[in-house]
C-alpha atoms as a PDB file:
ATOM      1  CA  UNK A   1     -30.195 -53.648 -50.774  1.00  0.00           C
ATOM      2  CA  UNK A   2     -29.609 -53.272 -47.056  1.00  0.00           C
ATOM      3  CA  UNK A   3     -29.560 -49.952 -45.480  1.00  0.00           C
ATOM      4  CA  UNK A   4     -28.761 -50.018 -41.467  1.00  0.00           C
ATOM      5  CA  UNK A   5     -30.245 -47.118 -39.738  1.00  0.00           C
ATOM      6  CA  UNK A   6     -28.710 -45.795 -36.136  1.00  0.00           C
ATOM      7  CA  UNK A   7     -31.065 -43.396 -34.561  1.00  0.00           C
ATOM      8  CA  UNK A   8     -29.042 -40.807 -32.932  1.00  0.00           C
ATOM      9  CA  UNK A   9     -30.307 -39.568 -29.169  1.00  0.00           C
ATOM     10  CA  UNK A  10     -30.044 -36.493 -27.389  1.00  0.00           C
ATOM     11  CA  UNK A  11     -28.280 -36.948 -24.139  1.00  0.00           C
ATOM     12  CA  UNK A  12     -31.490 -37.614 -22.231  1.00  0.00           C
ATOM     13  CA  UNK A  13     -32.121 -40.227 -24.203  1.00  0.00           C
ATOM     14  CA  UNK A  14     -34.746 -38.994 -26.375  1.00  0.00           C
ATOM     15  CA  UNK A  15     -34.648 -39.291 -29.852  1.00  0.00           C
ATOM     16  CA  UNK A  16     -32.935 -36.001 -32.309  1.00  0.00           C
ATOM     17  CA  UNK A  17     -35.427 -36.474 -35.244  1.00  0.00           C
ATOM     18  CA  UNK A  18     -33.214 -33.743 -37.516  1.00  0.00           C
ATOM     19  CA  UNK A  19     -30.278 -36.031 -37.028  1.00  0.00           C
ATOM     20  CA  UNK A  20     -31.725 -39.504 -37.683  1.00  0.00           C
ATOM     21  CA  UNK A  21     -33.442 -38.184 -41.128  1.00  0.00           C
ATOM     22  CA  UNK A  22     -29.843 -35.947 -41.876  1.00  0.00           C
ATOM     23  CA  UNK A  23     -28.257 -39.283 -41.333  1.00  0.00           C
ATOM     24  CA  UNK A  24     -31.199 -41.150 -43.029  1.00  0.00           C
ATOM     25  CA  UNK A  25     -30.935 -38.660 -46.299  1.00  0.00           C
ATOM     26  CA  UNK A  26     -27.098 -38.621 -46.634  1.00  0.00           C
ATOM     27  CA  UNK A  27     -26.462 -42.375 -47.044  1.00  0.00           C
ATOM     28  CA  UNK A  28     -28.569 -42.519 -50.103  1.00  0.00           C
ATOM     29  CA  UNK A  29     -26.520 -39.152 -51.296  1.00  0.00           C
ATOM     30  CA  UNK A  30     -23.288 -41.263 -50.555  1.00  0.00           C
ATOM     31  CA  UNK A  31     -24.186 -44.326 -53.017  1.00  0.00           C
ATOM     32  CA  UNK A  32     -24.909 -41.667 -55.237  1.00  0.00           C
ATOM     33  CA  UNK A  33     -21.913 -40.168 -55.010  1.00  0.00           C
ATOM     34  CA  UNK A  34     -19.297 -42.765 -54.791  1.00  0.00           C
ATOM     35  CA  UNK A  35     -21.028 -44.640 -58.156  1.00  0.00           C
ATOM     36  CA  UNK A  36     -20.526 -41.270 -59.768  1.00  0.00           C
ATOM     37  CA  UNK A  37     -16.752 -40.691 -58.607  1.00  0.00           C
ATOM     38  CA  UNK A  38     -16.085 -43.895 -60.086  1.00  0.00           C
ATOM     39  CA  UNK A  39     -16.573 -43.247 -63.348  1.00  0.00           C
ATOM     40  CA  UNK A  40     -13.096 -42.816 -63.177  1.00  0.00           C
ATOM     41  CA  UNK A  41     -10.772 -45.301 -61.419  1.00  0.00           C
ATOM     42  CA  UNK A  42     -10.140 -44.939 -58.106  1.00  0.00           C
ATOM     43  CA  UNK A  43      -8.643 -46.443 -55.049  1.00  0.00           C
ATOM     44  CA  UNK A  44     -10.725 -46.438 -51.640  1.00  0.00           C
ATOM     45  CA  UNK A  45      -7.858 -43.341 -50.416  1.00  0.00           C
ATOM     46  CA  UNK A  46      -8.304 -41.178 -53.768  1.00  0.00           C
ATOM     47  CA  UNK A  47     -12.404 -41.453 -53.429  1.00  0.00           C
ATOM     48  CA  UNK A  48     -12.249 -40.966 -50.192  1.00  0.00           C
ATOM     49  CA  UNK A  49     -10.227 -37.251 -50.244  1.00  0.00           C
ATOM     50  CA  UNK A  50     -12.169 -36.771 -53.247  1.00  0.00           C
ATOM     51  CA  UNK A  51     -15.063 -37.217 -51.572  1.00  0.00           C
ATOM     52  CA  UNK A  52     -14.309 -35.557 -48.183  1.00  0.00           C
ATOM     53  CA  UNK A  53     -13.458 -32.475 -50.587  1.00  0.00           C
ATOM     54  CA  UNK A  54     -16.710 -32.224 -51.923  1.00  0.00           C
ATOM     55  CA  UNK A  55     -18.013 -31.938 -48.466  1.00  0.00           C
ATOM     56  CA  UNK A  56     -19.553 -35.554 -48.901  1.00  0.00           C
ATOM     57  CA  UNK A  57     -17.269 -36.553 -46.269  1.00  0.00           C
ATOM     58  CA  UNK A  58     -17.364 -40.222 -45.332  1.00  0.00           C
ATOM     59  CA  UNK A  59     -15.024 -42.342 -42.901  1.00  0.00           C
ATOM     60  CA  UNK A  60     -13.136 -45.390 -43.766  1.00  0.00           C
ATOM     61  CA  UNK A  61     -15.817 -47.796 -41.832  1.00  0.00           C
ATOM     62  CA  UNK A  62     -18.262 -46.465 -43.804  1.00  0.00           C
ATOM     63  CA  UNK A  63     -16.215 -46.326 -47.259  1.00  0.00           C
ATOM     64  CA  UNK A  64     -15.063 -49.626 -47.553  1.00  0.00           C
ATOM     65  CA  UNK A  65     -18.383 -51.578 -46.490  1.00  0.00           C
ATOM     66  CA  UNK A  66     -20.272 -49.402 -49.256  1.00  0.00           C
ATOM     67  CA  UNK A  67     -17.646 -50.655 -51.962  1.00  0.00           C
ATOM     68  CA  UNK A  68     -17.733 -54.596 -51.004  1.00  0.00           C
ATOM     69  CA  UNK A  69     -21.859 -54.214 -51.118  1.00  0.00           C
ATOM     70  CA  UNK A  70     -21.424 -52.372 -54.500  1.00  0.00           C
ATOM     71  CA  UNK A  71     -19.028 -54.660 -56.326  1.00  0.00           C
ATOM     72  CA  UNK A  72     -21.068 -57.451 -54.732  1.00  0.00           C
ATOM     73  CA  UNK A  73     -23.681 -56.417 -56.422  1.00  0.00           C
ATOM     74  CA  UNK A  74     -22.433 -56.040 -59.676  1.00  0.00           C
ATOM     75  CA  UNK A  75     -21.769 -52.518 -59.873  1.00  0.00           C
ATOM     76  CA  UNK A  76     -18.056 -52.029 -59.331  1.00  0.00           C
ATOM     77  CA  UNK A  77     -15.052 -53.697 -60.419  1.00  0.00           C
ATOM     78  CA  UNK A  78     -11.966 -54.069 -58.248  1.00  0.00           C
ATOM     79  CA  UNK A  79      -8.381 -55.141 -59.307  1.00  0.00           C
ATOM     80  CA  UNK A  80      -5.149 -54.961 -56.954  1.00  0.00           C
ATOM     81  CA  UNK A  81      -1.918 -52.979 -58.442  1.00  0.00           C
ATOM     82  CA  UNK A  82       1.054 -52.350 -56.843  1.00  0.00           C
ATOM     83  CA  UNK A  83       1.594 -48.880 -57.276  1.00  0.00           C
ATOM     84  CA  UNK A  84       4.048 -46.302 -54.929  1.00  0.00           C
ATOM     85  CA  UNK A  85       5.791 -49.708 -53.497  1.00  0.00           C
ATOM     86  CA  UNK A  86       2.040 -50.989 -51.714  1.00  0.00           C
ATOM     87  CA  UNK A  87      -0.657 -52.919 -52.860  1.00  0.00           C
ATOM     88  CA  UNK A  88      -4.031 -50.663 -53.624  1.00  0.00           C
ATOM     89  CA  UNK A  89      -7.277 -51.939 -54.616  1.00  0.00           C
ATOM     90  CA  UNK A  90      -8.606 -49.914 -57.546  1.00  0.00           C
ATOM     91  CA  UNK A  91     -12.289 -49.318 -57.929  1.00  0.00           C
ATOM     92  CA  UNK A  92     -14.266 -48.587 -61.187  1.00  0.00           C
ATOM     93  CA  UNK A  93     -17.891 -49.007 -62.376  1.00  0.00           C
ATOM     94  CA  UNK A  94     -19.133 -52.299 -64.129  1.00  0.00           C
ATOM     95  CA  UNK A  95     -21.210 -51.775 -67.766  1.00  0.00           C
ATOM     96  CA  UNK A  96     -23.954 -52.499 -65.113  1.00  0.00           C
ATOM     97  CA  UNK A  97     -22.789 -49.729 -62.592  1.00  0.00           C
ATOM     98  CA  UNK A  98     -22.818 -47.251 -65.660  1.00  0.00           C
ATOM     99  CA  UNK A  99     -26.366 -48.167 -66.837  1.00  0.00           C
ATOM    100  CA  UNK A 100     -27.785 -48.241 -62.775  1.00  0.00           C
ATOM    101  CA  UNK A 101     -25.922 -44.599 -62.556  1.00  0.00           C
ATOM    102  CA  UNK A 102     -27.226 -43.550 -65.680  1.00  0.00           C
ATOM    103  CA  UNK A 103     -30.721 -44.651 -64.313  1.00  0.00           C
ATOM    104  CA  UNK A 104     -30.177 -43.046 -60.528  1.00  0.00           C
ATOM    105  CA  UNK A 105     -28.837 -39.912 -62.174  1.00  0.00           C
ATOM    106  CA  UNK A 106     -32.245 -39.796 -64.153  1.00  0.00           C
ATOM    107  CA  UNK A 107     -34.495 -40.502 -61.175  1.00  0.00           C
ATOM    108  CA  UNK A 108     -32.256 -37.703 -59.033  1.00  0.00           C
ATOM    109  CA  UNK A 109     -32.796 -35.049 -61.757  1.00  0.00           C
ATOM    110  CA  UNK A 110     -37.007 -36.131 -61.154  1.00  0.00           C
ATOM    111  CA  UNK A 111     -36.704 -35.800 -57.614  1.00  0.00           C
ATOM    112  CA  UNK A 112     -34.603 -32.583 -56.925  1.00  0.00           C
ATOM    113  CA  UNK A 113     -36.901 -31.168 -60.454  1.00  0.00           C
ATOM    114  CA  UNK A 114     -40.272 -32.201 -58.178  1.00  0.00           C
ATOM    115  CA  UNK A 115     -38.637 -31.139 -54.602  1.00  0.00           C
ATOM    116  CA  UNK A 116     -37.702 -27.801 -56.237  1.00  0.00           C
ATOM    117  CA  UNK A 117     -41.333 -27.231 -57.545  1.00  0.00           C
ATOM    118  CA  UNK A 118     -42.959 -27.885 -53.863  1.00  0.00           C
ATOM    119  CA  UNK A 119     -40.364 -25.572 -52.174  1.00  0.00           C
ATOM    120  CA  UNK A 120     -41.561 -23.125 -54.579  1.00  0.00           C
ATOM    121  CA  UNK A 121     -44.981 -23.225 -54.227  1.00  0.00           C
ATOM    122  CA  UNK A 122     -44.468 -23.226 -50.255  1.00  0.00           C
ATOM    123  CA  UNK A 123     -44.003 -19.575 -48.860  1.00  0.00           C
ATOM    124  CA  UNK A 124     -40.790 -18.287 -48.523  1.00  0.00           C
ATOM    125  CA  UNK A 125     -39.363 -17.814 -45.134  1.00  0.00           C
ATOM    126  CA  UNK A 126     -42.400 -20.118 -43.818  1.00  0.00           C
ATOM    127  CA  UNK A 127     -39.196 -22.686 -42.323  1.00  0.00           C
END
């Protein structure tokens, strides 16, 4: 899997460490959640509102990469209907995208369980 990273820079030039790892953390939160808002069909417009209204909002040159890599990579499926008079290319998960959700789902529930138990432990209000 590819990932490309932009580091973001304040306007002297210097790097804005918050942003890059914001940035950093919220494209693996993306593949997350587009392979789980295809469990139902979808076309890239659909996912994309539904998406942007789950405050996971993500723009179209971001959108439509992330679906070629996925479907070539065996994840998603892709078929072109004509529906409302226009072409639309609809988007689902492959048996393989299910089982690969089914595992990322699994390690998520590990990681937010384990990331829970450290901000407990830390003190409160220490941030």
């Amino acid at each position: 899997m590819v990932c490309d990273v932009h580091y973001m820079t304040h306007s002297d030039g210097t790097m804005n460490p918050f942003e890059n790892l914001r940035l950093e953390m919220r494209r693996g939160f993306l593949v997350l959640a587009v392979l789980a808002s295809l469990r139902t069909e979808q076309y890239g417009y659909t996912l994309r509102k539904t998406l942007n209204d789950q405050a996971m909002e993500i723009d179209e040159g971001t959108l439509y990469p992330l679906l070629r890599r996925l479907e070539s990579q065996g994840l998603l499926v892709s078929q072109w209907r004509e529906e409302e008079k226009r072409n639309k290319r609809f988007y689902r998960l492959s048996p393989e995208g299910k089982k690969v959700l089914k595992q990322l789902l699994t390690e998520w529930d590990g990681m937010s369980s384990s990331l829970n138990e450290i901000l407990k432990e830390q003190h409160h209000g220490a941030y």
